[in-house]
Protein backbone atom coordinates (compact mmCIF):
# COMPACT_ATOMS: atom_id res chain seq x y z
CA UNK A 1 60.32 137.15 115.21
CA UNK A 2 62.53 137.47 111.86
CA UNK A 3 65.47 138.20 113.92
CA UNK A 4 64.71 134.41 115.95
CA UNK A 5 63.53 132.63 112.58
CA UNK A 6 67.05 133.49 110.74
CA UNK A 7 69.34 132.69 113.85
CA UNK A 8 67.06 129.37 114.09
CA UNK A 9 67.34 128.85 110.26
CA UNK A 10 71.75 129.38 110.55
CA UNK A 11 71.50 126.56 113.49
CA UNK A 12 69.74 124.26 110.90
CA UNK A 13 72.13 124.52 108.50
CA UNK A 14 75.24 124.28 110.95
CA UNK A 15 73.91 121.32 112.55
CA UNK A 16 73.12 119.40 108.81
CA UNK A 17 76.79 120.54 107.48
CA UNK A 18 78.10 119.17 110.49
CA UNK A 19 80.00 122.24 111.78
CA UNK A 20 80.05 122.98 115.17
CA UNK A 21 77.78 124.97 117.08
CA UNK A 22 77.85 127.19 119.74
CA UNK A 23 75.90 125.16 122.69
CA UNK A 24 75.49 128.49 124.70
CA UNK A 25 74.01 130.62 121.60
CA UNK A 26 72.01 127.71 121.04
CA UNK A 27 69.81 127.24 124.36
CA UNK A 28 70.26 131.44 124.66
CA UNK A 29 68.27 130.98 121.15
CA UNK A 30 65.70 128.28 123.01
CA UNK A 31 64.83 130.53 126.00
CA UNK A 32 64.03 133.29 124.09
CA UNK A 33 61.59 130.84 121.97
CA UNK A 34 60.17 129.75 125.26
CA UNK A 35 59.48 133.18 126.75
CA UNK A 36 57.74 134.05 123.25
CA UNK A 37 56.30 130.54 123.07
CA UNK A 38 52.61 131.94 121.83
CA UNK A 39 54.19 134.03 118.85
CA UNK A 40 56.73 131.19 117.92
CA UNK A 41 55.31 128.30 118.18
CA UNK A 42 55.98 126.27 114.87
CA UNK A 43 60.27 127.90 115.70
CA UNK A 44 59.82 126.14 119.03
CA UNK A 45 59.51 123.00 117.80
CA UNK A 46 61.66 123.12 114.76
CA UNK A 47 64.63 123.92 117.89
CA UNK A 48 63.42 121.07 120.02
CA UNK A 49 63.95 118.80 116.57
CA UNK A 50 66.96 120.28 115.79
CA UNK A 51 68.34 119.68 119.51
CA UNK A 52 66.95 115.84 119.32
CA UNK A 53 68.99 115.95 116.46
CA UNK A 54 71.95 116.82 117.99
CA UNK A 55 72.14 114.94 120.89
CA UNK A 56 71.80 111.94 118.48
CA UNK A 57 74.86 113.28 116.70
CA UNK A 58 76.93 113.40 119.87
CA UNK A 59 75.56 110.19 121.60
CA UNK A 60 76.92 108.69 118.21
CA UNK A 61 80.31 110.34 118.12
CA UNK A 62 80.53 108.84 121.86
CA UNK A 63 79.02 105.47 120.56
CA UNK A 64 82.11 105.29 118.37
CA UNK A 65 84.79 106.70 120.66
CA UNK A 66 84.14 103.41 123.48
CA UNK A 67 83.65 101.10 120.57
CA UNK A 68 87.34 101.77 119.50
CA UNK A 69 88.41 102.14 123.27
CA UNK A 70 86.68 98.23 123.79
CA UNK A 71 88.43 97.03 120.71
CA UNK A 72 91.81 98.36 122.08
CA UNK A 73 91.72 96.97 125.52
CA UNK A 74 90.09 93.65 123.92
CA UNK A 75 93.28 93.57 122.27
CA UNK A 76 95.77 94.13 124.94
CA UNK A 77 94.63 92.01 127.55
CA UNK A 78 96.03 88.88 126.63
CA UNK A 79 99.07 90.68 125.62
CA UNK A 80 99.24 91.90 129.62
CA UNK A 81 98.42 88.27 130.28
CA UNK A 82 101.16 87.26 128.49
CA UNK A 83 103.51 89.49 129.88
CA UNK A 84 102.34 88.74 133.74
CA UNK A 85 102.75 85.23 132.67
CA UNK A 86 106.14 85.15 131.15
CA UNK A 87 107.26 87.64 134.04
CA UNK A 88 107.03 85.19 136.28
CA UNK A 89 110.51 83.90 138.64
CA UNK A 90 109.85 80.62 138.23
CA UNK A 91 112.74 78.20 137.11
CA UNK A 92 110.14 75.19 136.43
CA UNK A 93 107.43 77.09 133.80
CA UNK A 94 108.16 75.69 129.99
CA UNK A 95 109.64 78.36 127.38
CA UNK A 96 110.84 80.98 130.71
CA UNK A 97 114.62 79.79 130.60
CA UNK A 98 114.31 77.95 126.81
CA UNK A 99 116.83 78.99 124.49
CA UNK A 100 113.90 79.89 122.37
CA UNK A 101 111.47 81.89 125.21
CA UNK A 102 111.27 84.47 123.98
CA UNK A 103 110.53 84.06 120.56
CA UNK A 104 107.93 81.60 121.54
CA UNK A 105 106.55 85.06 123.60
CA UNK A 106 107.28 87.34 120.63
CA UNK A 107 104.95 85.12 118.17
CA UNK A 108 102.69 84.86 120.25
CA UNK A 109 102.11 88.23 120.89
CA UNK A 110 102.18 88.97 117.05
CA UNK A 111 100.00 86.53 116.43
CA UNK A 112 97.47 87.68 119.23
CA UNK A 113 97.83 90.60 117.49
CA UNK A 114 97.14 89.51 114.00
CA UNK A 115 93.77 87.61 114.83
CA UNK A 116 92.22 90.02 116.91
CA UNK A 117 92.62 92.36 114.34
CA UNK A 118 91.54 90.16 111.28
CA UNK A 119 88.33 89.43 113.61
CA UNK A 120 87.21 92.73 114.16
CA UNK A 121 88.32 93.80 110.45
CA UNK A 122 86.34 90.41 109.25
CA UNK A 123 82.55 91.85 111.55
CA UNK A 124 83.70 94.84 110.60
CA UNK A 125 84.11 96.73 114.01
CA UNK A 126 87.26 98.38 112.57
């Protein structure tokens, strides 16, 4: 019961310093709980907490991962817009065959850029 306690007790502390953990140690450690489940009750639960707790901590790390994956593609959509638009082999579409096209295209872009950005830096989603 000592020996299940201190590897139980390690996991805590891994999992609260934020250090990585071996998954495979760490449902080896919850079936041996569960096939001792009268003797180790109270460990039994403090695992089941502990594994809440890390599913929480990777649901979060995932939460953040799309969040920055729907800013970037928020932010390049218009910019493929743009581009499709501009693309186009059309003689009669304003700015295409300007003198001045494609720095009408290249501002834009930058400036697509620029307040996209200062939104989500302004909520604070960056």
């Amino acid at each position: 019961m000592e020996k299940l306690e201190k590897k139980l007790n390690q996991f805590e502390e891994d999992i609260f310093k934020g250090k990585d953990i071996s998954l495979k140690e760490f449902y080896k450690l919850k079936k041996q709980l569960l096939d001792t489940k009268k003797d180790n009750q109270d460990l039994l639960e403090l695992h089941m907490i502990l594994e809440t707790m890390l599913d929480k901590q990777q649901n979060e790390l995932m939460n953040k991962r799309l969040n920055l994956l729907t800013i970037w593609s928020t932010i390049f959509l218009p910019l493929s817009f743009y581009t499709g638009l501009w693309g186009m082999n059309f003689d009669d579409i304003p700015l295409i065959t300007g003198d001045h096209g494609f720095w009408v295209f290249l501002g834009l872009t930058v400036l697509t850029i620029i307040v996209m950005w200062r939104y989500f830096k302004k909520n604070k989603w960056l």
